[in-house]
Each structure stands twice: as C-alpha cells, then as structure tokens.
N, C-alpha and C. Protein backbone atom coordinates (compact mmCIF):
# COMPACT_ATOMS: atom_id res chain seq x y z
N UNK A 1 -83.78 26.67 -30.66
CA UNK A 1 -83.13 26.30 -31.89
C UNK A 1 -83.99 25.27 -32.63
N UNK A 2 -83.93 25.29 -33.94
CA UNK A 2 -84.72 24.27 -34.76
C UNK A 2 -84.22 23.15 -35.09
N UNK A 3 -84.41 21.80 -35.38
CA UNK A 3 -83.40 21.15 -35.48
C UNK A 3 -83.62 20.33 -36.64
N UNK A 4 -82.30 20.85 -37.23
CA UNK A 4 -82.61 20.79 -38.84
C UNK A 4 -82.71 19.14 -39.49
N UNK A 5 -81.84 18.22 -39.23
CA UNK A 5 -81.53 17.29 -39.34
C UNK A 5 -80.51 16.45 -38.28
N UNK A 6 -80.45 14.83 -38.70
CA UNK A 6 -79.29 14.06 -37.88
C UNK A 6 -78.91 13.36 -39.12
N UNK A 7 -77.71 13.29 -39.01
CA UNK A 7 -77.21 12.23 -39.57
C UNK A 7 -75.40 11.22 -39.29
N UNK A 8 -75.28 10.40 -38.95
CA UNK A 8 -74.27 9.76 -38.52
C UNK A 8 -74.16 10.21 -37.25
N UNK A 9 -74.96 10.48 -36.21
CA UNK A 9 -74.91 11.36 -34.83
C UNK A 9 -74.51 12.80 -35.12
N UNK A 10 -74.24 12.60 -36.13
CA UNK A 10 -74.19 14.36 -36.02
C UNK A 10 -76.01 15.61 -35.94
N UNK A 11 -76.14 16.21 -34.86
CA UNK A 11 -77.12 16.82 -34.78
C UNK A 11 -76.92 18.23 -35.35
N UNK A 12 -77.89 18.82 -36.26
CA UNK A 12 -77.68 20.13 -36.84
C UNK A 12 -78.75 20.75 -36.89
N UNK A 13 -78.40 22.12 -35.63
CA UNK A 13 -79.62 22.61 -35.50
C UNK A 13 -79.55 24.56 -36.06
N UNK A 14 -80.33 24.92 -36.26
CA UNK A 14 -80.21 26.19 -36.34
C UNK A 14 -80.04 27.14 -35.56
N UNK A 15 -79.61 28.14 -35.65
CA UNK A 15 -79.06 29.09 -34.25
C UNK A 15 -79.86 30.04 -34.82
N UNK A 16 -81.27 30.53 -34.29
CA UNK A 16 -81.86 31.71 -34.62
C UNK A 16 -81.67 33.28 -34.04
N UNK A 17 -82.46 34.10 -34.71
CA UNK A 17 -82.52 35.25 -33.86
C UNK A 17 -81.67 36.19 -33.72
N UNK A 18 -81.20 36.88 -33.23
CA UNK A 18 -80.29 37.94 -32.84
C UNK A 18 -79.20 38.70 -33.94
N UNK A 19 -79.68 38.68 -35.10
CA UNK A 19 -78.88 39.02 -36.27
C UNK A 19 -78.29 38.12 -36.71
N UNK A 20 -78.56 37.01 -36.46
CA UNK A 20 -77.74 35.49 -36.72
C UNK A 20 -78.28 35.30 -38.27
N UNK A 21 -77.76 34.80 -39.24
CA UNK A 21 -78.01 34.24 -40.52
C UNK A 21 -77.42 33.19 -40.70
N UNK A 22 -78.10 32.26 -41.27
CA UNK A 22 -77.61 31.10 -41.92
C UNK A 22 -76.48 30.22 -40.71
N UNK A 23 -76.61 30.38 -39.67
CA UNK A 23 -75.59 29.62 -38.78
C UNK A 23 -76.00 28.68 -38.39
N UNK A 24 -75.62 27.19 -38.61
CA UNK A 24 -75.99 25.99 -38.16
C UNK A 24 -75.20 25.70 -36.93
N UNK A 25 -75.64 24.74 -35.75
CA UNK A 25 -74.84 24.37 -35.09
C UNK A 25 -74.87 22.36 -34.91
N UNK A 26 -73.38 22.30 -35.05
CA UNK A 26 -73.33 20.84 -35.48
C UNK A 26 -72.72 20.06 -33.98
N UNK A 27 -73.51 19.06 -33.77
CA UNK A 27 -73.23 18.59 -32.67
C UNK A 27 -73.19 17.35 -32.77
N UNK A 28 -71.90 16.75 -31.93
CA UNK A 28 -71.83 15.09 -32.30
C UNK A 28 -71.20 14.74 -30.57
N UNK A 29 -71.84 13.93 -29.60
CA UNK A 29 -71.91 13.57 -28.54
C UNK A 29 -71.62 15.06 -27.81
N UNK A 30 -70.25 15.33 -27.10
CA UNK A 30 -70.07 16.27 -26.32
C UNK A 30 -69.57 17.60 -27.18
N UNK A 31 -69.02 17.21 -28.42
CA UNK A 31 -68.31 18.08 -29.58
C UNK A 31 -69.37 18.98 -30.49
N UNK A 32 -68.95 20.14 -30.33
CA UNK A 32 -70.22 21.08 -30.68
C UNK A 32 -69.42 22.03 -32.23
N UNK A 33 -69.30 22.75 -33.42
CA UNK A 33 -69.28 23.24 -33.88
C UNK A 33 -70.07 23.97 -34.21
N UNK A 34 -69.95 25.54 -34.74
CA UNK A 34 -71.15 26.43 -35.40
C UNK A 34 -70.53 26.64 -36.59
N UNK A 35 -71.49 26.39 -38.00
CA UNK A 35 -70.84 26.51 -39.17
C UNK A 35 -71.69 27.80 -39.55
N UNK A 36 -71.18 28.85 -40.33
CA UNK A 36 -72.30 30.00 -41.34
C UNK A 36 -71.85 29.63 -42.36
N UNK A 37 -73.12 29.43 -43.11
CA UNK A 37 -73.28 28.78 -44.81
C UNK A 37 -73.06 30.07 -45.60
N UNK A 38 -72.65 30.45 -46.31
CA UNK A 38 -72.24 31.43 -47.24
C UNK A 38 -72.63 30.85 -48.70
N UNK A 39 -73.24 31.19 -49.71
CA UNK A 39 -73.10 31.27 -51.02
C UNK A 39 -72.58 32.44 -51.84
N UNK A 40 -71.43 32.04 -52.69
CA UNK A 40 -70.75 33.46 -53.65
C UNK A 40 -71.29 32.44 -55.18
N UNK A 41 -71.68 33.16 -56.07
CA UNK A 41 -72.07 32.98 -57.70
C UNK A 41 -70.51 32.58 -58.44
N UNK A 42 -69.55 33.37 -57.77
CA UNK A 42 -68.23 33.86 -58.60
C UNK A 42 -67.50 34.27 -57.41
N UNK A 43 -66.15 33.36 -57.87
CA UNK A 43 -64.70 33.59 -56.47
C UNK A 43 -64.60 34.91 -57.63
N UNK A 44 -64.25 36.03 -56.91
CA UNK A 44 -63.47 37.10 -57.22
C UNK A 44 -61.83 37.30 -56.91
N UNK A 45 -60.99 38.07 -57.10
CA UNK A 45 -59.78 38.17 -56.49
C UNK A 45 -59.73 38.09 -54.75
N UNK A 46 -60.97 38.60 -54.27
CA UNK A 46 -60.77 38.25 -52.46
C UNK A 46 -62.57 38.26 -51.99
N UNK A 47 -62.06 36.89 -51.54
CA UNK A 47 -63.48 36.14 -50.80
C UNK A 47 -63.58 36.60 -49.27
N UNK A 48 -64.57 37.82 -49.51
CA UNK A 48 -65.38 38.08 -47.72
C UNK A 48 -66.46 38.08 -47.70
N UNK A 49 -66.94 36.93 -47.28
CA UNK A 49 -68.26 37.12 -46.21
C UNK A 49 -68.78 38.52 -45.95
N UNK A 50 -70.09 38.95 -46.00
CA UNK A 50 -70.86 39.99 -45.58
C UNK A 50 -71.58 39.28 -43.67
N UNK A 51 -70.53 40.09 -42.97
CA UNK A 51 -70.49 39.54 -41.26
C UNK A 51 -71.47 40.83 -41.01
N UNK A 52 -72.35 40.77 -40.20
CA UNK A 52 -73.02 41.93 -39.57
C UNK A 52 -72.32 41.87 -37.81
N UNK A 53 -72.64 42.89 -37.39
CA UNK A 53 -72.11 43.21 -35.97
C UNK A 53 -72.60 42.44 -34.98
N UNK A 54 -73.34 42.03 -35.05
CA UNK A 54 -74.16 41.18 -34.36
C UNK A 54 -74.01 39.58 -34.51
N UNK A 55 -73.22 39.19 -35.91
CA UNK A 55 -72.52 38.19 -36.22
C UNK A 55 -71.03 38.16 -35.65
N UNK A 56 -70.50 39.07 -35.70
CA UNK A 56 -69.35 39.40 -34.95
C UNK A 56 -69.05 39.40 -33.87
N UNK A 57 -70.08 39.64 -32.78
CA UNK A 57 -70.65 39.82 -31.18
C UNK A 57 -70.33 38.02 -31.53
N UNK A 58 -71.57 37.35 -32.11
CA UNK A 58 -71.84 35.69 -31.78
C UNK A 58 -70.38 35.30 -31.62
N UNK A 59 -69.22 35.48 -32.62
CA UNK A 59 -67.94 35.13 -32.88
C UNK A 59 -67.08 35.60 -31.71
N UNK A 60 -67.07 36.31 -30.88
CA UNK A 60 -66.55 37.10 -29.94
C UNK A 60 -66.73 36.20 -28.98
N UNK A 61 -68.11 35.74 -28.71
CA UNK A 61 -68.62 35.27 -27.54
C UNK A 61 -68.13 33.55 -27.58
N UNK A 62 -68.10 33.54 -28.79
CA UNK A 62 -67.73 32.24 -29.17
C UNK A 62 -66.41 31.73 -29.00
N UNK A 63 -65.50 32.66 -29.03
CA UNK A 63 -64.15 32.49 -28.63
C UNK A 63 -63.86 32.50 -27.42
N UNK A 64 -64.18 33.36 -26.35
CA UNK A 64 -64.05 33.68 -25.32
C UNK A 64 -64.90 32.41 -24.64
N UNK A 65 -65.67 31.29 -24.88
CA UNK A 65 -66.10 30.21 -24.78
C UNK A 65 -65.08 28.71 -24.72
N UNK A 66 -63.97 29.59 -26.26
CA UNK A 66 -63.66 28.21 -26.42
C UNK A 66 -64.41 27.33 -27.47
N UNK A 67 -65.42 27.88 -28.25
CA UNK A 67 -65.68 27.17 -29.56
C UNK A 67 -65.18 27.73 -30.93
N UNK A 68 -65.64 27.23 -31.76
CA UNK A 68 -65.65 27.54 -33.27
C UNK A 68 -66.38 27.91 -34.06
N UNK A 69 -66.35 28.83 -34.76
CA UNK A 69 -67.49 29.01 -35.74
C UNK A 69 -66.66 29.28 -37.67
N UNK A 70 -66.95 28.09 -38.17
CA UNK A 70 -66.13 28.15 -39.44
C UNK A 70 -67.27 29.03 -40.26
N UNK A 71 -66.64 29.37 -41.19
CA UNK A 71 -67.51 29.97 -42.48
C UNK A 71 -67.63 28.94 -43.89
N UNK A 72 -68.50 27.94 -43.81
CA UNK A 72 -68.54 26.96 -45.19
C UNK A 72 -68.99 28.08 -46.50
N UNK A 73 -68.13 27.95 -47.72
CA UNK A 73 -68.50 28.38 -48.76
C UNK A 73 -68.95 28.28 -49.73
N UNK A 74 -69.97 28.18 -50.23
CA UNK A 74 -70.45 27.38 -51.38
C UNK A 74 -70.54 28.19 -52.62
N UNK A 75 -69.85 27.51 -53.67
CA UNK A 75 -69.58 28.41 -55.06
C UNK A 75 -70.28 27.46 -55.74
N UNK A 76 -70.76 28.47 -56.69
CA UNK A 76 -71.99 28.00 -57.77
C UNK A 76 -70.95 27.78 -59.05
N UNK A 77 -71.28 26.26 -59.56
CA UNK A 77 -70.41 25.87 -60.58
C UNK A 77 -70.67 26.63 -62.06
N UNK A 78 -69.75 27.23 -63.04
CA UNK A 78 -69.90 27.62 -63.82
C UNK A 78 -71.15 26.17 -65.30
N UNK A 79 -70.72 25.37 -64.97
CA UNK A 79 -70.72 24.13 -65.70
C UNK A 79 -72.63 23.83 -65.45
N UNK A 80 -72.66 23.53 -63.95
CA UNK A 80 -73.40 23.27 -63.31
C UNK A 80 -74.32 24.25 -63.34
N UNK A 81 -74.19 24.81 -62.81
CA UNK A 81 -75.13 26.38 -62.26
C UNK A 81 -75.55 25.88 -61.36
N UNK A 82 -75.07 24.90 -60.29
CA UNK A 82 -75.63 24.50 -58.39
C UNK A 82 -73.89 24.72 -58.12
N UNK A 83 -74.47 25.05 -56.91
CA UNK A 83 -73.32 25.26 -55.69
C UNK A 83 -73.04 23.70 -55.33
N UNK A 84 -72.25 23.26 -56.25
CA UNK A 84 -71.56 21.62 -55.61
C UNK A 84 -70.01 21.72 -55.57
N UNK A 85 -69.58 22.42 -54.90
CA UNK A 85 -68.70 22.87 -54.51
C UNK A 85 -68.21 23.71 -53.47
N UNK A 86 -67.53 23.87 -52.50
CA UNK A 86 -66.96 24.71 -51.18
C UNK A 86 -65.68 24.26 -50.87
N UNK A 87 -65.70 25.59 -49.66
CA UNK A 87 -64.38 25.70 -49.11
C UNK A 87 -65.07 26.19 -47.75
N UNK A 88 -63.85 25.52 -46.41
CA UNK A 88 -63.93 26.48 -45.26
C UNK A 88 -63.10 27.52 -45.00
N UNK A 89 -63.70 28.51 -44.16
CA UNK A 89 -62.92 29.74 -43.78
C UNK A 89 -63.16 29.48 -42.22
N UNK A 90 -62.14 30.14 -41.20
CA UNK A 90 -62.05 29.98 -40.48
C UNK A 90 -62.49 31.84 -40.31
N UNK A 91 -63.21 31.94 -38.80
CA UNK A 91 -63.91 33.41 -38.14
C UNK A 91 -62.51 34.66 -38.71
N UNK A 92 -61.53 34.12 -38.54
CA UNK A 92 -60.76 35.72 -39.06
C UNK A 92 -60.16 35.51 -40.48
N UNK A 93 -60.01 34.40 -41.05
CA UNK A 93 -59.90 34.75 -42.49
C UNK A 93 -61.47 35.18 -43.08
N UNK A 94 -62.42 35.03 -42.36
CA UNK A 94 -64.32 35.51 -43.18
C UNK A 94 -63.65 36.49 -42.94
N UNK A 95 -63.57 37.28 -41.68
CA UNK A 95 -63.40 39.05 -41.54
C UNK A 95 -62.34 39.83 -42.49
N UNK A 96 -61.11 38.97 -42.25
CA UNK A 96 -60.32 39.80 -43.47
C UNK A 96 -60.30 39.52 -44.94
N UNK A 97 -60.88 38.11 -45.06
CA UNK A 97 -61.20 37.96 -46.50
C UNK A 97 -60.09 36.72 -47.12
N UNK A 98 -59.86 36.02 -47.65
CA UNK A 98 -59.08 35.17 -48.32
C UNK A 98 -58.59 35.69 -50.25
N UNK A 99 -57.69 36.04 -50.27
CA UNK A 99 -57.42 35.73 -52.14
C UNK A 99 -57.33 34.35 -52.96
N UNK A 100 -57.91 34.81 -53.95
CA UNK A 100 -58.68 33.72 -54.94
C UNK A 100 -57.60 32.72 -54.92
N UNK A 101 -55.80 32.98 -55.07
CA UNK A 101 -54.62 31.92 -54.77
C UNK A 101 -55.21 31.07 -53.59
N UNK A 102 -55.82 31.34 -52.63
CA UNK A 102 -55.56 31.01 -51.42
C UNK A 102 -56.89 30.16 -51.36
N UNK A 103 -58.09 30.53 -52.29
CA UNK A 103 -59.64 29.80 -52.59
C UNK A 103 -58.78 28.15 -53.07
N UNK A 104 -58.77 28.26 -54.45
CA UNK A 104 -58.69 27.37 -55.21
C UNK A 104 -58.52 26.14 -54.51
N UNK A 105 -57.26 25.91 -53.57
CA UNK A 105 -56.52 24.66 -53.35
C UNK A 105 -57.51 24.22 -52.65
N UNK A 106 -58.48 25.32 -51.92
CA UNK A 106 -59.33 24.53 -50.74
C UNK A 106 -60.68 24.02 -51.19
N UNK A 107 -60.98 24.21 -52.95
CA UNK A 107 -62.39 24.24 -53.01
C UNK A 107 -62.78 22.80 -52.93
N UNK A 108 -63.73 21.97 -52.33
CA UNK A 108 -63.87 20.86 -52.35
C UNK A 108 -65.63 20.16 -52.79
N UNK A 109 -66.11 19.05 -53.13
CA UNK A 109 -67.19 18.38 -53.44
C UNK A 109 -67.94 18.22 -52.05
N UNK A 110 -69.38 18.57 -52.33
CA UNK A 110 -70.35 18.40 -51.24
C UNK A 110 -69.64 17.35 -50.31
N UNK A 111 -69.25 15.59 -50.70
CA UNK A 111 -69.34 15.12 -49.98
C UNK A 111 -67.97 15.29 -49.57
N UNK A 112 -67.16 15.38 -49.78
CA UNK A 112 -65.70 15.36 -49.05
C UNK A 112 -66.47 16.86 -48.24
N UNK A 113 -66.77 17.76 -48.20
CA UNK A 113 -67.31 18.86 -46.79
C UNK A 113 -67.90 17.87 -45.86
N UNK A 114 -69.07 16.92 -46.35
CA UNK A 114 -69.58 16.59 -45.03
C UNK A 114 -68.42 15.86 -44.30
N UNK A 115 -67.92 15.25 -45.33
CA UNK A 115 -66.52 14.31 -44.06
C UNK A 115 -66.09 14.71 -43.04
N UNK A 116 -65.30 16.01 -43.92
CA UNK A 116 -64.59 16.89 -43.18
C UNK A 116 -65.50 17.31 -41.44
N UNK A 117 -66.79 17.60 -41.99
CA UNK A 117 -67.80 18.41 -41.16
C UNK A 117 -67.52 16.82 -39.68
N UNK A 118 -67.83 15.83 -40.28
CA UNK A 118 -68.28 14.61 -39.10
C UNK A 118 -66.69 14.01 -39.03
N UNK A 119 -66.11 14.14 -39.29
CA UNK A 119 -64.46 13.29 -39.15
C UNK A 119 -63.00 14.21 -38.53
N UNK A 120 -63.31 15.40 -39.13
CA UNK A 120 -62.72 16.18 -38.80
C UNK A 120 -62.89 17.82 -37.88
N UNK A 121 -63.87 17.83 -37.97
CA UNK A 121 -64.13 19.37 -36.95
C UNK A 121 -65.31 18.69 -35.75
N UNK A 122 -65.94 17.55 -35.96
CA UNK A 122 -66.15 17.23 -34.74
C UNK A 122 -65.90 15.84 -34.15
C-alpha cells in the first residue's frame, strides 16, 4: 500500500491492485476504515456509484472481517466548478443507490468530512 498522507494520527494509505479504485484506507491507532472517493459533476434523481465485481468481492470480504468501507461523495459545485462539497454512503446504499431527497440533507463542506472522517468513523 502507498501511503498517502498523516494527519492528526490519522494514517491514509492507498489500497492498490485487484480492481480496487480510488479506495483509501484510514487508520488511527488500532481503528482502521476503508473510504472509496467517488466524484459525480451533477446529483441526479438517484446517486450510484459505478462498483466493479471485484470492488464488491473487497466489500464482501470486508464485512465478513468486521470492517467498513464507506463511499465519500464528492459533488462538483455549480457556483464553484471544484468538488467542495460531499456526502457519505454507506457499502449498500453505493450498491442500491440513494435518491436526490435522501443526497441533499447529507451534503457537507470538505472540512466538516474530514471531522467526521477523524472524530467520528475512527
């Protein structure tokens, strides 16, 4: 694994290889999370992730472990034109998809995600 950055003890390294995309893994002392970074341009009426089978296998294996693997979302601001903005999805709302009602309430600012990322999921 590569290791992307630290910051506040949180270690974030990349999970390569095996049909894996964009999956970071965030680690803070014994507490481990795997996040997949997603970018959408435009929330549509229902937000899914493009999961390959082999992403699906990682998620499988990952449960049957006992970890997590969230889906962070990053939407590109109309205003802006940068992605300073997201939401998390949790492994079976990515697979079945979330509606845009169900986006909105969760979309949040870069830094309230990292909080969340170091305060709350690990």
């Amino acid at each position: 694994m590569l290791s992307l950055l630290k910051i506040d003890e949180v270690v974030v390294t990349a999970v390569p290889g095996y049909g894996l995309h964009d999956i970071s893994k965030y680690t803070k002392g014994q507490q481990v999370v795997y996040i997949k970074h997603v970018f959408v341009s435009k929330i549509h009426s229902l937000v899914k992730p493009n999961i390959t089978a082999e992403e699906i296998d990682f998620l499988r294996r990952l449960d049957q472990a006992h970890q997590h693997c969230y889906f962070l979302v990053y939407v590109k601001s109309k205003t802006t034109g940068r992605y300073d903005s997201a939401f998390f999805m949790d492994d079976i709302e990515a697979i079945k998809g979330l509606e845009v009602i169900e986006v909105e309430p969760r979309l949040k600012n870069l830094d309230t995600i990292s909080q969340v990322i170091r305060n709350v999921l690990l």
